[in-house]
Structure formats: structure tokens, C-alpha cells
PDB file of N, CA and C in Angstrom:
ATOM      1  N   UNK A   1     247.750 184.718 -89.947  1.00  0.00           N
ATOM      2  CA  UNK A   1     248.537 185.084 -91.104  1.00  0.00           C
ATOM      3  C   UNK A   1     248.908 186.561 -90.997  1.00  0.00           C
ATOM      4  N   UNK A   2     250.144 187.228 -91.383  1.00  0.00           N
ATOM      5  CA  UNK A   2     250.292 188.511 -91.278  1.00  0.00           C
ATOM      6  C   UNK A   2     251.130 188.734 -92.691  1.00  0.00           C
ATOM      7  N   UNK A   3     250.206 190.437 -92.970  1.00  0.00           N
ATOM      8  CA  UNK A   3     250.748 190.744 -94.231  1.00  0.00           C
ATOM      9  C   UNK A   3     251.875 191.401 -94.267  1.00  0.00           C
ATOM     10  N   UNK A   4     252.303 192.043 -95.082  1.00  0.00           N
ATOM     11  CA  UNK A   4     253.841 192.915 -95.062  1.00  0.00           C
ATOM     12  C   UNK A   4     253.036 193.670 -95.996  1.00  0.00           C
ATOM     13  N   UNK A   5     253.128 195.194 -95.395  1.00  0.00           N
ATOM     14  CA  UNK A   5     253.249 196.521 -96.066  1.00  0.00           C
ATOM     15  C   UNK A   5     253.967 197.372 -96.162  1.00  0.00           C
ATOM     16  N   UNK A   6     254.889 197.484 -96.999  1.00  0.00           N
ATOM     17  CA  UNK A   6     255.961 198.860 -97.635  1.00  0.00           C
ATOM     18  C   UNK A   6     255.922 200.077 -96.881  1.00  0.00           C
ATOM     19  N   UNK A   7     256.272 200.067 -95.976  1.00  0.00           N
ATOM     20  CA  UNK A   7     256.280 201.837 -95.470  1.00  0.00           C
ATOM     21  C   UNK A   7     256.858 202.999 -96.580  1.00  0.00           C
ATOM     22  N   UNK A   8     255.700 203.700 -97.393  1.00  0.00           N
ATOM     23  CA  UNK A   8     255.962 204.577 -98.223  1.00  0.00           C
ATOM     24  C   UNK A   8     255.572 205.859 -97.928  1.00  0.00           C
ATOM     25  N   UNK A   9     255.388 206.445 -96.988  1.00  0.00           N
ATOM     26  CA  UNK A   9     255.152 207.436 -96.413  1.00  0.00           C
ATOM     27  C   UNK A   9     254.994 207.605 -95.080  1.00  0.00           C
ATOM     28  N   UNK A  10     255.410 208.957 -94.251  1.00  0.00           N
ATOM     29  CA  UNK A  10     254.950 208.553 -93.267  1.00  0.00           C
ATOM     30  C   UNK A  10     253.826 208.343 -92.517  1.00  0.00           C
ATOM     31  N   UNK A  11     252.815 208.973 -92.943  1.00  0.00           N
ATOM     32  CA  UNK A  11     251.374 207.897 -92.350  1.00  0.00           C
ATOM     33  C   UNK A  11     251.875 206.849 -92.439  1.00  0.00           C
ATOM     34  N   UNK A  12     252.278 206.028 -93.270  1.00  0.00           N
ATOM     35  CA  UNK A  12     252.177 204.183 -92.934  1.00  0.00           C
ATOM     36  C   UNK A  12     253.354 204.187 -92.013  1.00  0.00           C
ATOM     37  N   UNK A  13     254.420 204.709 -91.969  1.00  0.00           N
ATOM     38  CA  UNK A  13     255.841 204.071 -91.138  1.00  0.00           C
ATOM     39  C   UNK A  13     254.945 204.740 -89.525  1.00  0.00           C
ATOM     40  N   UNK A  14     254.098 206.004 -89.105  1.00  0.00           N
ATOM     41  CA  UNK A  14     253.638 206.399 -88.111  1.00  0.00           C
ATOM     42  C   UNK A  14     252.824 205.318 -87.669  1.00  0.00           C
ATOM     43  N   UNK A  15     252.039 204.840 -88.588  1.00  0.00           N
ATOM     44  CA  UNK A  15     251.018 203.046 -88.295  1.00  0.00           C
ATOM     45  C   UNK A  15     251.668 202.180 -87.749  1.00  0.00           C
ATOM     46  N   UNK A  16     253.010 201.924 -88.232  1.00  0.00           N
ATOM     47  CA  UNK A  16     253.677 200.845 -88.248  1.00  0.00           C
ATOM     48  C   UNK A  16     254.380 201.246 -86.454  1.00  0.00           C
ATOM     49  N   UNK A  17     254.738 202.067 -86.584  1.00  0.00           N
ATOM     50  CA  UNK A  17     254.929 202.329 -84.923  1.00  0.00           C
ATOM     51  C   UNK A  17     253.972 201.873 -84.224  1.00  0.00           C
ATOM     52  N   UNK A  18     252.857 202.285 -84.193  1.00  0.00           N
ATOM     53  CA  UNK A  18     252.110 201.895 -83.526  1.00  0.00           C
ATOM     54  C   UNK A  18     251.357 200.406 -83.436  1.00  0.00           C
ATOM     55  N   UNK A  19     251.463 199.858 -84.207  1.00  0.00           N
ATOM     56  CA  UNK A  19     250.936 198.415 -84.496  1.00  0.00           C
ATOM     57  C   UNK A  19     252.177 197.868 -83.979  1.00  0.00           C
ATOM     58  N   UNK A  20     253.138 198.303 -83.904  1.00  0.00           N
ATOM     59  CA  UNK A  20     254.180 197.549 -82.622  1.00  0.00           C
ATOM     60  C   UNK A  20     254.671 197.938 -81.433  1.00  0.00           C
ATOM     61  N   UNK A  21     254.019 198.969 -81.242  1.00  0.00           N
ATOM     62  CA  UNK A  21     254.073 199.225 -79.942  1.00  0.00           C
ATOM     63  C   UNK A  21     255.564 200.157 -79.766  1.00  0.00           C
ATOM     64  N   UNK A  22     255.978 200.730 -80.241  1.00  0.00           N
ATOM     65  CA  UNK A  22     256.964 201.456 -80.266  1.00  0.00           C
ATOM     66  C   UNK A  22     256.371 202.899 -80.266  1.00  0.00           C
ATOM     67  N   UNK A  23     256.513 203.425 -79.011  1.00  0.00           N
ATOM     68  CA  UNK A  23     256.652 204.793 -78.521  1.00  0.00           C
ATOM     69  C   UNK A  23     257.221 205.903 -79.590  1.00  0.00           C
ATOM     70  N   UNK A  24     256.022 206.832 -79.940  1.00  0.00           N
ATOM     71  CA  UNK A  24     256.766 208.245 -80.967  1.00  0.00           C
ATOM     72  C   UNK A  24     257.578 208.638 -80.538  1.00  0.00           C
ATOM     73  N   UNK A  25     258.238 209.171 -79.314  1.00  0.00           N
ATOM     74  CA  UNK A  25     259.135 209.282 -78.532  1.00  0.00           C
ATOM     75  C   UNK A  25     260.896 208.961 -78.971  1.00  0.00           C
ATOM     76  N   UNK A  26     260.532 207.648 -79.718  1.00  0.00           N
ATOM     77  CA  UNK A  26     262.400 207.499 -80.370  1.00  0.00           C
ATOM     78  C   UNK A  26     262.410 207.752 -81.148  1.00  0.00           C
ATOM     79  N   UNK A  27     261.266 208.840 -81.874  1.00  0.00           N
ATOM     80  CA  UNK A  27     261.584 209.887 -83.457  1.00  0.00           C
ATOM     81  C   UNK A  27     262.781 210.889 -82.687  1.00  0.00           C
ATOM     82  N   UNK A  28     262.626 210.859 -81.744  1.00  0.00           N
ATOM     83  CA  UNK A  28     263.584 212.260 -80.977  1.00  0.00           C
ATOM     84  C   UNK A  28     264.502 211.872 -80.205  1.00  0.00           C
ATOM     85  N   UNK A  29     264.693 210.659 -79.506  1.00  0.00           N
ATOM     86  CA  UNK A  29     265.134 210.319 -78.510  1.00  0.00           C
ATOM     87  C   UNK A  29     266.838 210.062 -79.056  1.00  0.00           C
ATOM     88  N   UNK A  30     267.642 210.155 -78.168  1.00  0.00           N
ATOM     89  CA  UNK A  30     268.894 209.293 -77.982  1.00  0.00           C
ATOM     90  C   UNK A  30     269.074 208.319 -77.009  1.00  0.00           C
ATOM     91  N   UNK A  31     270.281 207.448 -77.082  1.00  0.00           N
ATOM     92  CA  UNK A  31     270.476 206.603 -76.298  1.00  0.00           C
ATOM     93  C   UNK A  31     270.277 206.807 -74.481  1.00  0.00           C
ATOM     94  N   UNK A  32     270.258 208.195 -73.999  1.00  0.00           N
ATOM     95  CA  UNK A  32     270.127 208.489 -73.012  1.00  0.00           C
ATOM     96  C   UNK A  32     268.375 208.258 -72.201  1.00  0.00           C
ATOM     97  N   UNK A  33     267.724 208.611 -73.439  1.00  0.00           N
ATOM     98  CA  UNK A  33     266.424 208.189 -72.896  1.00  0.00           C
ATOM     99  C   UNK A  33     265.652 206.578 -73.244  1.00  0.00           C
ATOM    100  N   UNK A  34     266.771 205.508 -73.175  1.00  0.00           N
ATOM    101  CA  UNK A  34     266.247 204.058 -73.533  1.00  0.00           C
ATOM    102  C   UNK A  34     265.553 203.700 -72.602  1.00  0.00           C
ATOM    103  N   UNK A  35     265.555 204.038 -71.280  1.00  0.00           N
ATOM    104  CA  UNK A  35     264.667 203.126 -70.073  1.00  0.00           C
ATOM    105  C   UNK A  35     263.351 204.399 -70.216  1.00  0.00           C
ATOM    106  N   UNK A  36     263.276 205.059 -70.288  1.00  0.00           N
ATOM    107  CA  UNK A  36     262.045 205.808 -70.989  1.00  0.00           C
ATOM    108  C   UNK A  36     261.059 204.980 -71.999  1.00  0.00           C
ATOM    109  N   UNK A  37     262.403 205.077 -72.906  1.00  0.00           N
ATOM    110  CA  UNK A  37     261.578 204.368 -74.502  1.00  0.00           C
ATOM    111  C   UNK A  37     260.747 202.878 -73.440  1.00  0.00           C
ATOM    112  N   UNK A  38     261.739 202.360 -72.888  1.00  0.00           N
ATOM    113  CA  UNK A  38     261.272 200.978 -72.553  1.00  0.00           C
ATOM    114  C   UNK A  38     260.230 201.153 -71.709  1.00  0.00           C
ATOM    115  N   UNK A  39     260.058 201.995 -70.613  1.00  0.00           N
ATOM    116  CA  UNK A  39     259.135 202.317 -70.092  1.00  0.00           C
ATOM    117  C   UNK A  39     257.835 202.250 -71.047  1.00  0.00           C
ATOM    118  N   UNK A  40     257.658 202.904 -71.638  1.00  0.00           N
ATOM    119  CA  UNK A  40     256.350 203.325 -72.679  1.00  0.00           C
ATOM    120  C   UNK A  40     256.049 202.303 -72.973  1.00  0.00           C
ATOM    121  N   UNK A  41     257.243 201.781 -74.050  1.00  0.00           N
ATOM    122  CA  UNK A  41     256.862 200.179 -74.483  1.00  0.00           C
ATOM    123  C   UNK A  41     256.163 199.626 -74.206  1.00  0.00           C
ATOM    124  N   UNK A  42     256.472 199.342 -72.572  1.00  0.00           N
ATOM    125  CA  UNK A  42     255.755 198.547 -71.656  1.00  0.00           C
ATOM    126  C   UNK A  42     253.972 198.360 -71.272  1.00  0.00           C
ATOM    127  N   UNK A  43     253.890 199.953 -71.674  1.00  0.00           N
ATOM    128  CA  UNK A  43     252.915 200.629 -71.049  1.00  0.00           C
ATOM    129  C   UNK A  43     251.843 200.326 -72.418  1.00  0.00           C
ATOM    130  N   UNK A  44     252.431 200.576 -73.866  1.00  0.00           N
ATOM    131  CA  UNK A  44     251.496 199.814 -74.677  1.00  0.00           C
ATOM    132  C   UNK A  44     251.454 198.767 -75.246  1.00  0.00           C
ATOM    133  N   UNK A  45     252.304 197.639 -75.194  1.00  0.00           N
ATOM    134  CA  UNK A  45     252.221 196.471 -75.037  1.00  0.00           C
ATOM    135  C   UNK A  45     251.516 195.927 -73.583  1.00  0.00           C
ATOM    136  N   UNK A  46     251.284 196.304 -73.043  1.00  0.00           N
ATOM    137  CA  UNK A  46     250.262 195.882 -71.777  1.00  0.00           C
ATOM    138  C   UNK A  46     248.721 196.250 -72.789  1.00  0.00           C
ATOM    139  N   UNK A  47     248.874 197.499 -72.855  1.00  0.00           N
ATOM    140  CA  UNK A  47     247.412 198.412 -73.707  1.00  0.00           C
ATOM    141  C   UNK A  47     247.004 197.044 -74.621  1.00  0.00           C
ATOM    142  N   UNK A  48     248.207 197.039 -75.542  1.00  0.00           N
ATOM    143  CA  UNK A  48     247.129 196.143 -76.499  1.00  0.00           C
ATOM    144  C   UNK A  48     246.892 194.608 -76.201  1.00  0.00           C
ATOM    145  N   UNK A  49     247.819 193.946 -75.741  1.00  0.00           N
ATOM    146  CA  UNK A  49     247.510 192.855 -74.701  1.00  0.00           C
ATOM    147  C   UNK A  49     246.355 192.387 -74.388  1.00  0.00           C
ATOM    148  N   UNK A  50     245.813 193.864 -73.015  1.00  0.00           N
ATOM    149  CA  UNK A  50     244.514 194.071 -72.546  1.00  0.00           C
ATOM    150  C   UNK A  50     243.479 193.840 -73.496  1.00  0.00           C
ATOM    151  N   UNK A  51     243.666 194.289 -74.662  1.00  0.00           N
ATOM    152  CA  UNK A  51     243.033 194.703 -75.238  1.00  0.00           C
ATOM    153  C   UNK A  51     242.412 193.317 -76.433  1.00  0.00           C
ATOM    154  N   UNK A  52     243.732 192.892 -76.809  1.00  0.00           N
ATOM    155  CA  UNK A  52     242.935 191.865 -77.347  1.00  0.00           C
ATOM    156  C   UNK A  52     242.882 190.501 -76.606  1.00  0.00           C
ATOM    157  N   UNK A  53     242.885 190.611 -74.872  1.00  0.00           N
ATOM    158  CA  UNK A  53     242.489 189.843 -74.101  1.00  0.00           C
ATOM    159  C   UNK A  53     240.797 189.986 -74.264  1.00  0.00           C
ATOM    160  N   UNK A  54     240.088 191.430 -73.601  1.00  0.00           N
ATOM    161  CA  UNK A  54     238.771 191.476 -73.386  1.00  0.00           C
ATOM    162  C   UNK A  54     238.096 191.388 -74.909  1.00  0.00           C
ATOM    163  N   UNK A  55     238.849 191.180 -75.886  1.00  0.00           N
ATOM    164  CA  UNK A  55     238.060 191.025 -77.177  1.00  0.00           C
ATOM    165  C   UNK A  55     238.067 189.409 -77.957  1.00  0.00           C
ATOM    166  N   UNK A  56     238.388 188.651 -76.397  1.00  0.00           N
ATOM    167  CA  UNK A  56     238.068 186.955 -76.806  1.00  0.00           C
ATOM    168  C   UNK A  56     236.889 186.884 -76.023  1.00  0.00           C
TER     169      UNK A  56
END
């Protein structure tokens, strides 16, 4: 089941990045650095993956 929480500040919208895996990086970025952004992506969507692989 997944809840929905209101991003009302940024602590929660900074959470919310991260609980999806979206790189701080496109607070700044333009279209020029997308295979960057995607890069990262990659890099923590693997992270949490891993992660809630070794925690079955």
C-alpha cells in the first residue's frame, strides 16, 4: 500500500527526491546535463534495489 504526502516544505519535497531516486542535481541542472541526471539515477536506483534486495 503507498501513502500520498503533500510536499509542504522543502524538507518533505527534499524526501520526496530521494524516496525516488531523483538526483539533487536537477535543482540546478538544464537540459544539457540529462545523461548526467540519468547517470545518477541509475546509480541510486541500483542503491536502493540492492538494498531492499539484502533486506529479504
Amino acid at each position: 500500500m503507498f501513502l500520498i504526502f503533500p510536499i509542504t516544505d522543502e524538507k518533505s519535497f527534499m524526501e520526496n527526491l530521494k524516496q525516488n531516486c531523483i538526483p539533487e542535481l536537477i535543482l540546478n541542472s538544464d537540459f544539457e546535463q540529462y545523461e548526467n541526471f540519468l547517470k545518477e539515477r541509475r546509480k541510486l536506483m541500483a542503491l536502493k534495489i540492492k538494498e531492499y534486495y539484502f533486506s529479504l
